[in-house]
Protein backbone atom coordinates (compact mmCIF):
# COMPACT_ATOMS: atom_id res chain seq x y z
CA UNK A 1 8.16 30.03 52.64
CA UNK A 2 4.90 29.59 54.35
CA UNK A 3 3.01 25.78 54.37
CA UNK A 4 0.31 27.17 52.55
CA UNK A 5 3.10 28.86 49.81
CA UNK A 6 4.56 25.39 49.77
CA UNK A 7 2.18 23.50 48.93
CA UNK A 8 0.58 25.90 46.24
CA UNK A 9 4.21 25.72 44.93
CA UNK A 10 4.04 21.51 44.05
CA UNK A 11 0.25 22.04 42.93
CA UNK A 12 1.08 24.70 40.80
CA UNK A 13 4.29 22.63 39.16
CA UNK A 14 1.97 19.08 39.00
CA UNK A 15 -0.24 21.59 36.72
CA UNK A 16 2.64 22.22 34.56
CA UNK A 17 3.70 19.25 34.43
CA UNK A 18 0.21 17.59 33.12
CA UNK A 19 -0.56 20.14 31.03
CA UNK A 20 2.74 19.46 29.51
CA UNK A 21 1.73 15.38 28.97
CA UNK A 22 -1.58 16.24 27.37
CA UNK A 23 -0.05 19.23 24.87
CA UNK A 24 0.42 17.37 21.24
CA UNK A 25 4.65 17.72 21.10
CA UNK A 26 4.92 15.41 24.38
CA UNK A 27 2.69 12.72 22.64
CA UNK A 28 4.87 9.80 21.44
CA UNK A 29 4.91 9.72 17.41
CA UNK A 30 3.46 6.47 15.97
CA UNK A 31 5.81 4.82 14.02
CA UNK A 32 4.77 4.08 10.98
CA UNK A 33 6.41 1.63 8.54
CA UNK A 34 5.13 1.08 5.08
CA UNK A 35 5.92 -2.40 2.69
CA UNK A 36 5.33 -3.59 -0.20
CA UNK A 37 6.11 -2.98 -4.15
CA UNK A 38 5.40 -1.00 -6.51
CA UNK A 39 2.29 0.35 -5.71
CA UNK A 40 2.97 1.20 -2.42
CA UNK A 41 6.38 2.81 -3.62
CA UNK A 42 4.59 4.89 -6.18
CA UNK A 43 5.81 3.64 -8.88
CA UNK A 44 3.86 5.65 -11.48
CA UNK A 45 3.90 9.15 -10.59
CA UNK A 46 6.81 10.21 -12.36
CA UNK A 47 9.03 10.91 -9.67
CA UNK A 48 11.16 9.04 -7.17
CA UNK A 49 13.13 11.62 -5.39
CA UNK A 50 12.99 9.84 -2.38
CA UNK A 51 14.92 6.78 -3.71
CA UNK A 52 15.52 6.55 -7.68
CA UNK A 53 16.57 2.33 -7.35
CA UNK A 54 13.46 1.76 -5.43
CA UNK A 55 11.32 3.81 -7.16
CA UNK A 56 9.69 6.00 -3.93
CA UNK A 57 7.86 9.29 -4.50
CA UNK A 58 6.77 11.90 -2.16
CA UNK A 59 3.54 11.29 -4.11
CA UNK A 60 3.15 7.80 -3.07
CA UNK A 61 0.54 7.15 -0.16
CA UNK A 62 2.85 5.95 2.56
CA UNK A 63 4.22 9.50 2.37
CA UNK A 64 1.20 11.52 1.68
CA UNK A 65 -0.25 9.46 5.02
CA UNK A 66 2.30 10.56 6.93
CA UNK A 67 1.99 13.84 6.09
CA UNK A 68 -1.38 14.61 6.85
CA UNK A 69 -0.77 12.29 9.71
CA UNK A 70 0.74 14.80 13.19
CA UNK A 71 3.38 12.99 15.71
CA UNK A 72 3.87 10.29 12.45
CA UNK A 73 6.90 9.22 11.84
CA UNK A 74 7.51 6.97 8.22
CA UNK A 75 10.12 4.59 7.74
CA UNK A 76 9.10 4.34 3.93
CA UNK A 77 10.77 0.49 2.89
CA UNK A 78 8.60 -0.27 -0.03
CA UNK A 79 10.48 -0.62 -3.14
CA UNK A 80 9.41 -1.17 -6.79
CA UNK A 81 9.38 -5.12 -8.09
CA UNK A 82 9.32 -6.16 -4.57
CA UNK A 83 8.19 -9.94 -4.03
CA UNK A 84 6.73 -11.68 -0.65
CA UNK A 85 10.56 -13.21 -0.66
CA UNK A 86 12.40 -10.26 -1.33
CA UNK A 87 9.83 -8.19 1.28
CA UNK A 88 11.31 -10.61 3.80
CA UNK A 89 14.56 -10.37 2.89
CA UNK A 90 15.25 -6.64 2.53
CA UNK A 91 12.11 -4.82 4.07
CA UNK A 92 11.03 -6.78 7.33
CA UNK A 93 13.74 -5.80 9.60
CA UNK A 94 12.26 -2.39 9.72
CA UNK A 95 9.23 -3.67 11.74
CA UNK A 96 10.05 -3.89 15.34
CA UNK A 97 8.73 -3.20 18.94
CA UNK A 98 8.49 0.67 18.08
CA UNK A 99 6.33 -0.28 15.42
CA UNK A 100 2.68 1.31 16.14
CA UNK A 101 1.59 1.67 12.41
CA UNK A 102 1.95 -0.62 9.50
CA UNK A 103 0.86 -0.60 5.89
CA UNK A 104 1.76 -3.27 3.01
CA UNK A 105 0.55 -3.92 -0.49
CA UNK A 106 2.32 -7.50 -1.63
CA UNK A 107 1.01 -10.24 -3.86
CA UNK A 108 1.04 -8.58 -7.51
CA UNK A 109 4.62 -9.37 -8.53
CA UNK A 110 4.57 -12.91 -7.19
CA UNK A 111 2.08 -13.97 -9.92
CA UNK A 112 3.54 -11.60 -12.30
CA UNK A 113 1.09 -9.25 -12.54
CA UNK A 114 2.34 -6.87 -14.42
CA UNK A 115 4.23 -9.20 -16.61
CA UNK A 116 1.33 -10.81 -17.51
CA UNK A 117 -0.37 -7.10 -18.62
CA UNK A 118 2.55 -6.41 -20.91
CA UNK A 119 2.43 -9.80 -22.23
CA UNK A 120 -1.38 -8.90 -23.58
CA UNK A 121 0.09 -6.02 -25.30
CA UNK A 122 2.36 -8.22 -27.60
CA UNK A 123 0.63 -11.49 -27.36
CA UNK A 124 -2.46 -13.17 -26.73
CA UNK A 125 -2.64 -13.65 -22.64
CA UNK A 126 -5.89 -15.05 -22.59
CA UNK A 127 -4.67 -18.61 -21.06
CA UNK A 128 -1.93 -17.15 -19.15
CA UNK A 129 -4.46 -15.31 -17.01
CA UNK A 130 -6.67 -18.40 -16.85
CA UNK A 131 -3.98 -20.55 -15.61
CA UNK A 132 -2.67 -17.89 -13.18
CA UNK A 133 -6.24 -17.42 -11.76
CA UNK A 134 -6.62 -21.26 -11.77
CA UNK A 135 -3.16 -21.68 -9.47
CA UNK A 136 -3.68 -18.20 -7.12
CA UNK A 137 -5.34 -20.12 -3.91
CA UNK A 138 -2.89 -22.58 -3.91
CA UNK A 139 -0.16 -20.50 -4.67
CA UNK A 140 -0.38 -17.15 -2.86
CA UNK A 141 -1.79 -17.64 0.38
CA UNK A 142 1.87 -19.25 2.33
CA UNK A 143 3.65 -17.05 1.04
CA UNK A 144 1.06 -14.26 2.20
CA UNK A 145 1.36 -15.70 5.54
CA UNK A 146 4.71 -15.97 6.00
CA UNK A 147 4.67 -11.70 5.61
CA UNK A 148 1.88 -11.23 7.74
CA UNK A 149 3.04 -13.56 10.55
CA UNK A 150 6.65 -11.79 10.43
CA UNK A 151 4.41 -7.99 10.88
CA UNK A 152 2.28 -9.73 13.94
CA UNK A 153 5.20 -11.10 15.93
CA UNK A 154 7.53 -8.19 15.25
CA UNK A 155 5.18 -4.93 14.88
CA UNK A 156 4.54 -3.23 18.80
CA UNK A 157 1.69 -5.06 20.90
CA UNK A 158 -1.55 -3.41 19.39
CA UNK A 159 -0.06 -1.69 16.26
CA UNK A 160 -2.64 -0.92 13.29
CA UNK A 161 -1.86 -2.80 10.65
CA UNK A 162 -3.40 -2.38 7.42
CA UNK A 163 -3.83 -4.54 4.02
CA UNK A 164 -4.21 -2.79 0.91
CA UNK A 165 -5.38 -4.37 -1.99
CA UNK A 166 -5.07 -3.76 -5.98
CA UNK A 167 -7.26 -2.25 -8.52
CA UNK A 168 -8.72 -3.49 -11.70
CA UNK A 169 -6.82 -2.10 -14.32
CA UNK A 170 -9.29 -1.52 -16.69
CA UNK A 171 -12.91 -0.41 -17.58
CA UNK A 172 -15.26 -1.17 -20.54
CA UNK A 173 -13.78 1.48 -22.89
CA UNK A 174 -10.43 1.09 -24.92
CA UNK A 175 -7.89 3.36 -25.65
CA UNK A 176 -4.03 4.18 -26.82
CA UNK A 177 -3.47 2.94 -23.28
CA UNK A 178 -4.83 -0.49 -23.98
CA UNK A 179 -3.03 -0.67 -27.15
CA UNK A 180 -3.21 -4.73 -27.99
CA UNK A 181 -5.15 -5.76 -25.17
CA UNK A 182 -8.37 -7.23 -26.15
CA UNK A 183 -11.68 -6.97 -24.65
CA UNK A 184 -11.59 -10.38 -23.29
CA UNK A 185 -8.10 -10.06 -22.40
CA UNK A 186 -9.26 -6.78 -20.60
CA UNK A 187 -11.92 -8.84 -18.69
CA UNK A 188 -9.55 -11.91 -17.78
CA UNK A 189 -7.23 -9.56 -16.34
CA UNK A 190 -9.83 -7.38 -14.14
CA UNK A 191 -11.15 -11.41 -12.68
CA UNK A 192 -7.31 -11.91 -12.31
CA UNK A 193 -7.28 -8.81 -9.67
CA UNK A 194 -10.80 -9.71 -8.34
CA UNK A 195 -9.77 -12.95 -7.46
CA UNK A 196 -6.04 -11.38 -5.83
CA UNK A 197 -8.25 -9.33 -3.99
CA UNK A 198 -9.97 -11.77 -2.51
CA UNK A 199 -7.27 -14.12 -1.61
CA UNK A 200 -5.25 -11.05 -0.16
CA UNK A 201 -8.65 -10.10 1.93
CA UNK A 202 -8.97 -13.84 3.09
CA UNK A 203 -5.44 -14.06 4.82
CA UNK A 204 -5.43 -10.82 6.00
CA UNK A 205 -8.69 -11.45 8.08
CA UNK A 206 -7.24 -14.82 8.84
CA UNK A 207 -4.42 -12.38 10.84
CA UNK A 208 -7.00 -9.93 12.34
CA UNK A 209 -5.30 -7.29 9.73
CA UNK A 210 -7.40 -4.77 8.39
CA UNK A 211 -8.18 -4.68 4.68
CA UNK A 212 -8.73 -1.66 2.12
CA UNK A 213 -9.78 -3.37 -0.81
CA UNK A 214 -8.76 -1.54 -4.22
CA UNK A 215 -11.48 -2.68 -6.32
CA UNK A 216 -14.27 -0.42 -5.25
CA UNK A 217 -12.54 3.12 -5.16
CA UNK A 218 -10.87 2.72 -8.31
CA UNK A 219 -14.28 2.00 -10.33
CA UNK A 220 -14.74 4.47 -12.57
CA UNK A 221 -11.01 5.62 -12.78
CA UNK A 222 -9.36 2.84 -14.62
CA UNK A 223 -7.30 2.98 -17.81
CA UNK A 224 -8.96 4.82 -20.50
CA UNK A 225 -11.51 6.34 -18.08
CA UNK A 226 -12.52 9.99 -18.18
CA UNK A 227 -10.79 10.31 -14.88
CA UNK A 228 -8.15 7.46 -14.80
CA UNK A 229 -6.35 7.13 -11.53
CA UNK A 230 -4.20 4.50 -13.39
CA UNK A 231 -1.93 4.74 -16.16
CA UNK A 232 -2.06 3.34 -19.23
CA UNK A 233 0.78 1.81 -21.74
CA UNK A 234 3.89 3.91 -21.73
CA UNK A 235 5.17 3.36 -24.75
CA UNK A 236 8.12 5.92 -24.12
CA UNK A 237 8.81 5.12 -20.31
CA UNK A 238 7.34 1.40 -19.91
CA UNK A 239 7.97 1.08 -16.06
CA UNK A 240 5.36 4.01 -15.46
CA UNK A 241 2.56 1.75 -16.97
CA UNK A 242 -0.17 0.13 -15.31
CA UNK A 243 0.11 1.81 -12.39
CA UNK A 244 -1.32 4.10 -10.05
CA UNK A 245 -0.97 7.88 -11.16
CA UNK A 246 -0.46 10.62 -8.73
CA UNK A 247 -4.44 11.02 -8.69
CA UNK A 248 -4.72 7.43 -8.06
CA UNK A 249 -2.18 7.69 -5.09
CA UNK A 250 -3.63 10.76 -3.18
CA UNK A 251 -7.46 10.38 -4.12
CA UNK A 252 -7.75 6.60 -3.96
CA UNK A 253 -4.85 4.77 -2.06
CA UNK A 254 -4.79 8.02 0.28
CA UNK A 255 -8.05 7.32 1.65
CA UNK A 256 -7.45 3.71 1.78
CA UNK A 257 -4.60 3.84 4.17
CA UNK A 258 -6.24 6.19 6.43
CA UNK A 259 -9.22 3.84 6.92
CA UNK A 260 -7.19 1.25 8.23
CA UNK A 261 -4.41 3.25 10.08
CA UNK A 262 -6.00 6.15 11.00
């Protein structure tokens, strides 16, 4: 083989081979992890194929992200009733130096939440939401921090990690779905999430984490609303209530995730 041959030869192959790094299949996946309870496990949207005991759905938004997401690769951990204690116990190992993507939605079940909803539906609720509002900034915030510094320190140098925040369940207009809640019980409860939104946007700043507030993009869509993104009372499959629907999973959380993650 001639020089010139030769050397055409190794130009022609270093060619190959770059046009081979910059093609889409030779692109590392990000790994993505998603935490968190019930609304990030989709609890809600009538189906949990993915794990019945943990309640994940294929319509949940860690999935649907992933999805739409090319080269993404989900370790989906989130599990229905999860608490920041039981987050750390059974979810936080699957954040480690592959990590390049993270999403978590925590807080609502350590203040009861969703206890406290179902308690308006039997009971008057009105000072358990006060007093609940009253202790969240005191309350919350460690045990916020204790998740969020286990993500930093374990997630890959320079992963995305995104926040997400709750919605306010409900909207000026009653319905079957807010079957015993009163109005004022209705507005304690939406300055209950208003004020978890806050506190969850304060720590996660405090971090550097990016943070998708719920509030906003659920407006309009709550329980009772012509377009409700969020279920109402269940009365024949209780679990499903108060929670996002499949519309409020792929048209609001959706959306959400992507801002923060990409």
């Amino acid at each position: 083989m001639s020089q010139f041959s030769s050397h055409a030869a190794r130009l022609g192959a270093l060619a190959c081979a770059l046009f081979a790094l910059a093609t889409p299949s030779a692109l590392a996946a990000d790994r993505y992890v998603a935490l968190g309870d019930s609304f990030a496990s989709g609890v809600g949207t009538g189906s949990y194929t993915l794990s019945s005991s943990c309640k994940r759905s294929v319509y949940a938004y860690p999935y649907l992200v992933a999805q739409q997401r090319p080269n993404t690769a989900l370790d989906f951990v989130a599990c229905s009733g999860a608490t920041t204690s039981s987050l750390m116990a059974s979810q936080i190992a699957a954040v480690n130096a592959a990590t390049t993507l993270v999403t978590v939605t925590i807080g609502g079940n350590d203040i009861r939440f969703a206890d406290l909803i179902v308690q308006c539906t039997v009971s008057d609720c009105s000072s358990s939401l006060d007093s609940t509002r009253a202790s969240l900034p005191t309350f919350l915030p460690p045990r916020l921090d204790s998740v969020y510094t286990a993500i930093r320190s374990q997630a890959a140098f320079g992963a995305r990690i995104g926040v997400l925040g709750y919605p306010r369940m409900f909207g000026s207009a009653g319905c079957l779905g807010t079957l015993g809640i009163s109005t004022t019980e209705r507005t304690k409860a939406n300055q209950l999430a208003d004020a978890l939104d806050q506190t969850i946007a304060a720590r996660a700043a405090a971090f550097g984490f990016s943070y998708a507030s719920g509030v906003a993009p659920f407006t309009g869509h709550a329980v009772c609303s012509s377009g409700p993104w969020l279920n109402g009372l269940n009365l024949f499959n209780s679990t499903e209530s108060y929670h996002p629907n499949r519309n409020g999973h792929a048209l609001g959380y959706v959306p959400l995730a992507r801002s923060v993650v990409g």
